[in-house]
PDB file of N, CA and C in Angstrom:
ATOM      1  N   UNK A   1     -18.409 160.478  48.646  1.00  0.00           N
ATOM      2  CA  UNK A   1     -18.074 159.851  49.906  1.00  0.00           C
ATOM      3  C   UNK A   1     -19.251 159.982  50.862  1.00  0.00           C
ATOM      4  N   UNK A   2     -19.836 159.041  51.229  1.00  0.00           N
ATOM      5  CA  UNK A   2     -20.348 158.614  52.592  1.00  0.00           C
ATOM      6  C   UNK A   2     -20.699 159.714  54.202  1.00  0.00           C
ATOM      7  N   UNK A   3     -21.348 160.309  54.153  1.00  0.00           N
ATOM      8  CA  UNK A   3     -21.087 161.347  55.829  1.00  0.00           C
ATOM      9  C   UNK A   3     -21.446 160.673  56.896  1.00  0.00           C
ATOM     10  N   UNK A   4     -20.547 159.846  57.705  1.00  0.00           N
ATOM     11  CA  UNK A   4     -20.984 158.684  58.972  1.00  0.00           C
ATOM     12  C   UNK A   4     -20.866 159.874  60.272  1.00  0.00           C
ATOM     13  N   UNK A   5     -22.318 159.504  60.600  1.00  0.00           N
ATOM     14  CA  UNK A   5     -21.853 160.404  61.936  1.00  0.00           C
ATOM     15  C   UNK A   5     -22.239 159.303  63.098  1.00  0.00           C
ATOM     16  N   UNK A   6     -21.431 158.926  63.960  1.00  0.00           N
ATOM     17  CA  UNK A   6     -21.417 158.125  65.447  1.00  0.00           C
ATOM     18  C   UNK A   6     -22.087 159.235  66.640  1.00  0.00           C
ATOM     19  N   UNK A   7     -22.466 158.235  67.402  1.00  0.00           N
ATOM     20  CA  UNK A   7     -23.155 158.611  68.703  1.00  0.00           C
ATOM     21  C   UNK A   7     -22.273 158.908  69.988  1.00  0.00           C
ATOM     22  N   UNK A   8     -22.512 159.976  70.539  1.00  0.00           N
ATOM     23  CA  UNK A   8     -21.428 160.668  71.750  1.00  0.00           C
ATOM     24  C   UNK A   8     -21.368 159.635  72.624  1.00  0.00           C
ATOM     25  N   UNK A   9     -19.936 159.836  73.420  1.00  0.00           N
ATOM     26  CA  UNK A   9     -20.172 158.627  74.420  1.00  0.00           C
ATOM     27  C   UNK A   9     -21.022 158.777  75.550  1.00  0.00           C
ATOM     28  N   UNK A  10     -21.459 157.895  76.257  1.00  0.00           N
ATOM     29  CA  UNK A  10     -22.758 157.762  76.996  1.00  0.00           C
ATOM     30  C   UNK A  10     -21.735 158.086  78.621  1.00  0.00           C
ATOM     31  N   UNK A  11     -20.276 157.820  78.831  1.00  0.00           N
ATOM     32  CA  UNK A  11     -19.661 158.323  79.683  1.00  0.00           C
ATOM     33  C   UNK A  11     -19.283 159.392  80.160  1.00  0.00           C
ATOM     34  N   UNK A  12     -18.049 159.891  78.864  1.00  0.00           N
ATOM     35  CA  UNK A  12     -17.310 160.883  78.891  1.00  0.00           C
ATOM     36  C   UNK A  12     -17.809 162.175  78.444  1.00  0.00           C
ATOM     37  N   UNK A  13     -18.531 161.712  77.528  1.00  0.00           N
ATOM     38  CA  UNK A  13     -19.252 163.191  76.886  1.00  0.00           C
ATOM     39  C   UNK A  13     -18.180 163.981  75.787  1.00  0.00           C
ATOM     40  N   UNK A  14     -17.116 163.238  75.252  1.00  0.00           N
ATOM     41  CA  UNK A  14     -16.437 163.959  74.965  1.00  0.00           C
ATOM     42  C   UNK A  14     -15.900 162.966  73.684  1.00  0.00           C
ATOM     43  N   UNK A  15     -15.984 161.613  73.519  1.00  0.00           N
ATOM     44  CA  UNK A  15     -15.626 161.016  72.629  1.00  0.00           C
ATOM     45  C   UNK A  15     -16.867 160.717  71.737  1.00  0.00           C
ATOM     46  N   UNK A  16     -16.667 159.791  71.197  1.00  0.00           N
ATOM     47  CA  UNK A  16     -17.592 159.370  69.876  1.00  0.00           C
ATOM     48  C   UNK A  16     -17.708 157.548  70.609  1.00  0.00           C
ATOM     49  N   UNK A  17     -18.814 156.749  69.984  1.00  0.00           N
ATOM     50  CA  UNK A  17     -18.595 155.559  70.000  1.00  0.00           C
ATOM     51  C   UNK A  17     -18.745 155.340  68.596  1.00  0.00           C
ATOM     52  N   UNK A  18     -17.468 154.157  68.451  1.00  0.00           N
ATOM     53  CA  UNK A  18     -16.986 153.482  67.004  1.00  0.00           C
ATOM     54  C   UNK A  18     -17.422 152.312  67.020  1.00  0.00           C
ATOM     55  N   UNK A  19     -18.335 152.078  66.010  1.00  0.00           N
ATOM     56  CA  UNK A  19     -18.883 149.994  65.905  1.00  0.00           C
ATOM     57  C   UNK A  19     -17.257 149.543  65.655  1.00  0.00           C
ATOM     58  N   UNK A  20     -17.407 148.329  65.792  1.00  0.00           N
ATOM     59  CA  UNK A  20     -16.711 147.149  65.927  1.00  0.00           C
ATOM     60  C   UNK A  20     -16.807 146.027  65.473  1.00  0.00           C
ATOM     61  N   UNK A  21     -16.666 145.064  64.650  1.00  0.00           N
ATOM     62  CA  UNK A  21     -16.855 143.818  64.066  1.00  0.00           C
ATOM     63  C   UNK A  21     -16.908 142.479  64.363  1.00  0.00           C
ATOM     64  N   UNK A  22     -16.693 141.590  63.887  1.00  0.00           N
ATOM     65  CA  UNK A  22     -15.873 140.673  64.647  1.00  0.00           C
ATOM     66  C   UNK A  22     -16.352 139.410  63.819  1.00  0.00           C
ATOM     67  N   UNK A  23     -15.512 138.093  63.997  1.00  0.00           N
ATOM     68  CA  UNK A  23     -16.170 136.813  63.205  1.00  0.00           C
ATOM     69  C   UNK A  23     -16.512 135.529  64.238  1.00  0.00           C
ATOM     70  N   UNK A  24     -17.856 135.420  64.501  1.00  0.00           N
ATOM     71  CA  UNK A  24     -18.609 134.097  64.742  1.00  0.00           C
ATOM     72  C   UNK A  24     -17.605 132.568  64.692  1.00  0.00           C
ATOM     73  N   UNK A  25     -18.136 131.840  65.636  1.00  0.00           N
ATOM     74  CA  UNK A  25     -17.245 130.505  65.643  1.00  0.00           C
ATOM     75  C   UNK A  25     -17.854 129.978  64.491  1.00  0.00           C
ATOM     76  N   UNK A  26     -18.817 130.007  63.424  1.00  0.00           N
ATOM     77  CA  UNK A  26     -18.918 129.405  62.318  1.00  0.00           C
ATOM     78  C   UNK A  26     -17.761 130.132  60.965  1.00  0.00           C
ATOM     79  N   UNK A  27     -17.793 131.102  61.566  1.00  0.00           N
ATOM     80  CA  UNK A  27     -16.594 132.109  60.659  1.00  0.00           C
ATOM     81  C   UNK A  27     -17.783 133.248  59.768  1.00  0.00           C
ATOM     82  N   UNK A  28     -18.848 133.044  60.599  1.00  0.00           N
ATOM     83  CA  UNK A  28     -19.826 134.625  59.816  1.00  0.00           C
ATOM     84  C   UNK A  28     -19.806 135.615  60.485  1.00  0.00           C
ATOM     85  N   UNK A  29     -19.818 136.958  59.755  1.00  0.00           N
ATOM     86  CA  UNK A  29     -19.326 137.828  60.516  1.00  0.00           C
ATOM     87  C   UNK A  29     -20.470 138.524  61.670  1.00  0.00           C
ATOM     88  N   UNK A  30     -19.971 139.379  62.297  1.00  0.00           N
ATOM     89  CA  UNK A  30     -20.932 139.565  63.650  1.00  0.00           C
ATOM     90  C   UNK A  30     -21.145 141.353  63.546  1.00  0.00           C
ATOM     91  N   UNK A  31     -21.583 141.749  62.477  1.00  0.00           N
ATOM     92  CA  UNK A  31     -21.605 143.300  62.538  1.00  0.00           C
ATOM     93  C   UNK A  31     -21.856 144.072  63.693  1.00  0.00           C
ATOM     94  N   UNK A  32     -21.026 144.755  64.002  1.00  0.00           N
ATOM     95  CA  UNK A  32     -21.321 145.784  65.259  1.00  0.00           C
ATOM     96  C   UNK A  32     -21.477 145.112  66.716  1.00  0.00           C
ATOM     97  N   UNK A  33     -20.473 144.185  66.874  1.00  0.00           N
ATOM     98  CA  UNK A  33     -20.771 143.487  68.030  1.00  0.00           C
ATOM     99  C   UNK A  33     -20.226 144.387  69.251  1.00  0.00           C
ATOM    100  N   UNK A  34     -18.944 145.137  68.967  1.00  0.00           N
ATOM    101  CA  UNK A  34     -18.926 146.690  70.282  1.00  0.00           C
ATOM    102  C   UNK A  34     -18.849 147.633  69.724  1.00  0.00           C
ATOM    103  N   UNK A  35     -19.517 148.323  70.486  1.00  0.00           N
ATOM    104  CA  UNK A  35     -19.341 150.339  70.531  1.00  0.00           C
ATOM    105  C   UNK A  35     -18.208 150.361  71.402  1.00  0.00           C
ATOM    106  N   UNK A  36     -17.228 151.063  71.023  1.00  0.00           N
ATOM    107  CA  UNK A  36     -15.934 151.815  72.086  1.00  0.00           C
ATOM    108  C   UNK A  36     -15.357 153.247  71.935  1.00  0.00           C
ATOM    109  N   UNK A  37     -15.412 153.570  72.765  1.00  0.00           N
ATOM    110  CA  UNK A  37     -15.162 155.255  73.194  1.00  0.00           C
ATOM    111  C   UNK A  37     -13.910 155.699  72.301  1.00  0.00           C
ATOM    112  N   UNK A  38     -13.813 156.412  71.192  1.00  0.00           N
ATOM    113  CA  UNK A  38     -12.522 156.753  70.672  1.00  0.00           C
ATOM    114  C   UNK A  38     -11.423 158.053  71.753  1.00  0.00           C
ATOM    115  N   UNK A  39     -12.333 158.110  72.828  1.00  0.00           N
ATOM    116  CA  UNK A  39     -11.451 159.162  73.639  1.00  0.00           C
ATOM    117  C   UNK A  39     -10.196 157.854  74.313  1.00  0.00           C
ATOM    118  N   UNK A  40      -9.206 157.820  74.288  1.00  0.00           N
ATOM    119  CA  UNK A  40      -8.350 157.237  75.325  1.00  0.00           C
ATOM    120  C   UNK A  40      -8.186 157.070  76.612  1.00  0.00           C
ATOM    121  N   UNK A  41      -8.639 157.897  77.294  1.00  0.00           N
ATOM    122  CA  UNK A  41      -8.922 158.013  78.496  1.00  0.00           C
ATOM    123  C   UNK A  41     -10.300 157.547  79.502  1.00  0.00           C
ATOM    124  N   UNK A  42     -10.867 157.219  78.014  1.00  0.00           N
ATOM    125  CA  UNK A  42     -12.227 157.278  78.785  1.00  0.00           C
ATOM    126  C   UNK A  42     -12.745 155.116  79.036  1.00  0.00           C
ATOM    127  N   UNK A  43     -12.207 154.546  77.995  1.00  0.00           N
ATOM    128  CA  UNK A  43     -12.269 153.323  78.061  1.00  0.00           C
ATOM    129  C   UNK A  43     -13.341 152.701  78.183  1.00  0.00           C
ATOM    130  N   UNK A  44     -14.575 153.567  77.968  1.00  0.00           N
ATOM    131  CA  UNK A  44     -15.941 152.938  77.859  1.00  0.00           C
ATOM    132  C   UNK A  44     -16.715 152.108  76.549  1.00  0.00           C
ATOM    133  N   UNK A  45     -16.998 150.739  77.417  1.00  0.00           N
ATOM    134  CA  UNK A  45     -17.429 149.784  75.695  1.00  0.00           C
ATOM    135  C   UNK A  45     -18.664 148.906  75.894  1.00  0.00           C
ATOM    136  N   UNK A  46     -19.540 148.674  74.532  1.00  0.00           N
ATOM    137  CA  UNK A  46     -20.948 148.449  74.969  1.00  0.00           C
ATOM    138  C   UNK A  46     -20.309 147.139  74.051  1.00  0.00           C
ATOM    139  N   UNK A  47     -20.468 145.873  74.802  1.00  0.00           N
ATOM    140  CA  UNK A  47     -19.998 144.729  73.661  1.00  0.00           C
ATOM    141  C   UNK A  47     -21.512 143.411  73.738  1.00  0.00           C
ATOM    142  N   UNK A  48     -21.243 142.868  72.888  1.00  0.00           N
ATOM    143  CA  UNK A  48     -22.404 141.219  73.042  1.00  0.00           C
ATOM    144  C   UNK A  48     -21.679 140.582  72.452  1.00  0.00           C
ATOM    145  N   UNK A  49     -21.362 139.694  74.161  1.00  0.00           N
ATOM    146  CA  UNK A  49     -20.979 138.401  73.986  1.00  0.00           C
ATOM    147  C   UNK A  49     -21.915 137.190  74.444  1.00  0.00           C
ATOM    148  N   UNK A  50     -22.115 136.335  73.823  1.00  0.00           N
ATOM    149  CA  UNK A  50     -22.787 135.380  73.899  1.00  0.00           C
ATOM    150  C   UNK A  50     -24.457 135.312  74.046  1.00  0.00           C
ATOM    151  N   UNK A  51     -24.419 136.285  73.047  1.00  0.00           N
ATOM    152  CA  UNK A  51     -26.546 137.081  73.044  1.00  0.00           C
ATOM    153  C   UNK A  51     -26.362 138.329  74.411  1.00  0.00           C
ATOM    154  N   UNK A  52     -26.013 138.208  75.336  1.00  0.00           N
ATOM    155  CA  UNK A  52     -25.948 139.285  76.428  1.00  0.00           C
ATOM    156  C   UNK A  52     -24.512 140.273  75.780  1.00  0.00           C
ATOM    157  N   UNK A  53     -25.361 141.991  76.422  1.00  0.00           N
ATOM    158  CA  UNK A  53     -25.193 142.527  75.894  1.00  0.00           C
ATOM    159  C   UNK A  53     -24.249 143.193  77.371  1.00  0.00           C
ATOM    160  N   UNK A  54     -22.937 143.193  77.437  1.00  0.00           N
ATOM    161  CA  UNK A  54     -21.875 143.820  78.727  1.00  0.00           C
ATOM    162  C   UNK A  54     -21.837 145.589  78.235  1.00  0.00           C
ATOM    163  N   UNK A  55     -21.567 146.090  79.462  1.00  0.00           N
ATOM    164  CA  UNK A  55     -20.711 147.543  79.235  1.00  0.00           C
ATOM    165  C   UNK A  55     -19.638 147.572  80.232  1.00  0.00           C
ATOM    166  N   UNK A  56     -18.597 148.009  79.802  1.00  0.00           N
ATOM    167  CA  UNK A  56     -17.589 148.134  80.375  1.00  0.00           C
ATOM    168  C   UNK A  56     -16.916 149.678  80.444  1.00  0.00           C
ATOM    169  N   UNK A  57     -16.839 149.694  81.626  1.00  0.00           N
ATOM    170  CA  UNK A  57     -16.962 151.542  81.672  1.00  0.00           C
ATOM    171  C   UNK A  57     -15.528 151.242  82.592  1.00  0.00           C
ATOM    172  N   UNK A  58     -14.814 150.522  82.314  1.00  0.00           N
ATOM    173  CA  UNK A  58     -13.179 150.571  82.933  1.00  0.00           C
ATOM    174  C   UNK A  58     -12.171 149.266  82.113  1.00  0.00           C
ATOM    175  N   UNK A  59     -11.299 149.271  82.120  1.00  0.00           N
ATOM    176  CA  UNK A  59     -10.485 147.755  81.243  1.00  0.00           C
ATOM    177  C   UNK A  59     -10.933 146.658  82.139  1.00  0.00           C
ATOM    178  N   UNK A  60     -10.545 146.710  83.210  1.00  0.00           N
ATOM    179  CA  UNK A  60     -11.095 145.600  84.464  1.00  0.00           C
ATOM    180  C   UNK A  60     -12.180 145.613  84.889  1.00  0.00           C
ATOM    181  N   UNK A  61     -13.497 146.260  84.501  1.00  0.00           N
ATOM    182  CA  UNK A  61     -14.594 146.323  84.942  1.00  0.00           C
ATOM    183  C   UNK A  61     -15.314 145.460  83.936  1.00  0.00           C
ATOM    184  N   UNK A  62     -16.562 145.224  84.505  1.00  0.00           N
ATOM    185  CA  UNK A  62     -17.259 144.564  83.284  1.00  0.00           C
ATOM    186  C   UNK A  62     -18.912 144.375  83.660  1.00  0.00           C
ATOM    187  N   UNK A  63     -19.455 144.910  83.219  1.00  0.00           N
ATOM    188  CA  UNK A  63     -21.255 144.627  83.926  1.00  0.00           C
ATOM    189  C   UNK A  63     -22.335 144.004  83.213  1.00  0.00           C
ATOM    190  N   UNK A  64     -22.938 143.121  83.860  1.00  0.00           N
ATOM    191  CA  UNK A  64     -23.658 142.239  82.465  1.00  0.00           C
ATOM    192  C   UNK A  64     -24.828 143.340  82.523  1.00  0.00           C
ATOM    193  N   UNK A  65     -25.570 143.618  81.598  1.00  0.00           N
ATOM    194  CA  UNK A  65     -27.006 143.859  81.413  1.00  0.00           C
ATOM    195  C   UNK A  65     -27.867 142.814  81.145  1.00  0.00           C
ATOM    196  N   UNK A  66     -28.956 143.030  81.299  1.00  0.00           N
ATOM    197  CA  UNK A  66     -30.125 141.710  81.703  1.00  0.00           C
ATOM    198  C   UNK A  66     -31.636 142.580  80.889  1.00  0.00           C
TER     199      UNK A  66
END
């Protein structure tokens, strides 16, 4: 078996960030399109949508990076 080790969260300090997947409007897949905080509480997520790359450090928050 495999030993995956993830990167601490850049928020909380206390969770892990987990990649994320996802499938393209052609239907190819999009490896690792978010990092998200496995703590529950903490709700912090590094996503790319549309080539720009957001973090969202609340459910209703959302910040583009440039």
């Amino acid at each position: 078996m495999q030993n995956l080790s993830f990167p601490k969260c850049l928020k909380c300090n206390e969770g892990v960030l987990i990649p994320l997947s996802d499938y393209g409007r052609g239907g190819a897949t999009i490896h690792f399109k978010a990092w998200v905080c496995n703590n529950p509480s903490c709700h912090f997520q590094i996503r790319i949508d549309n080539g720009e790359v957001s973090v969202l450090d609340t459910i209703a928050s959302k910040k583009r990076l440039k």
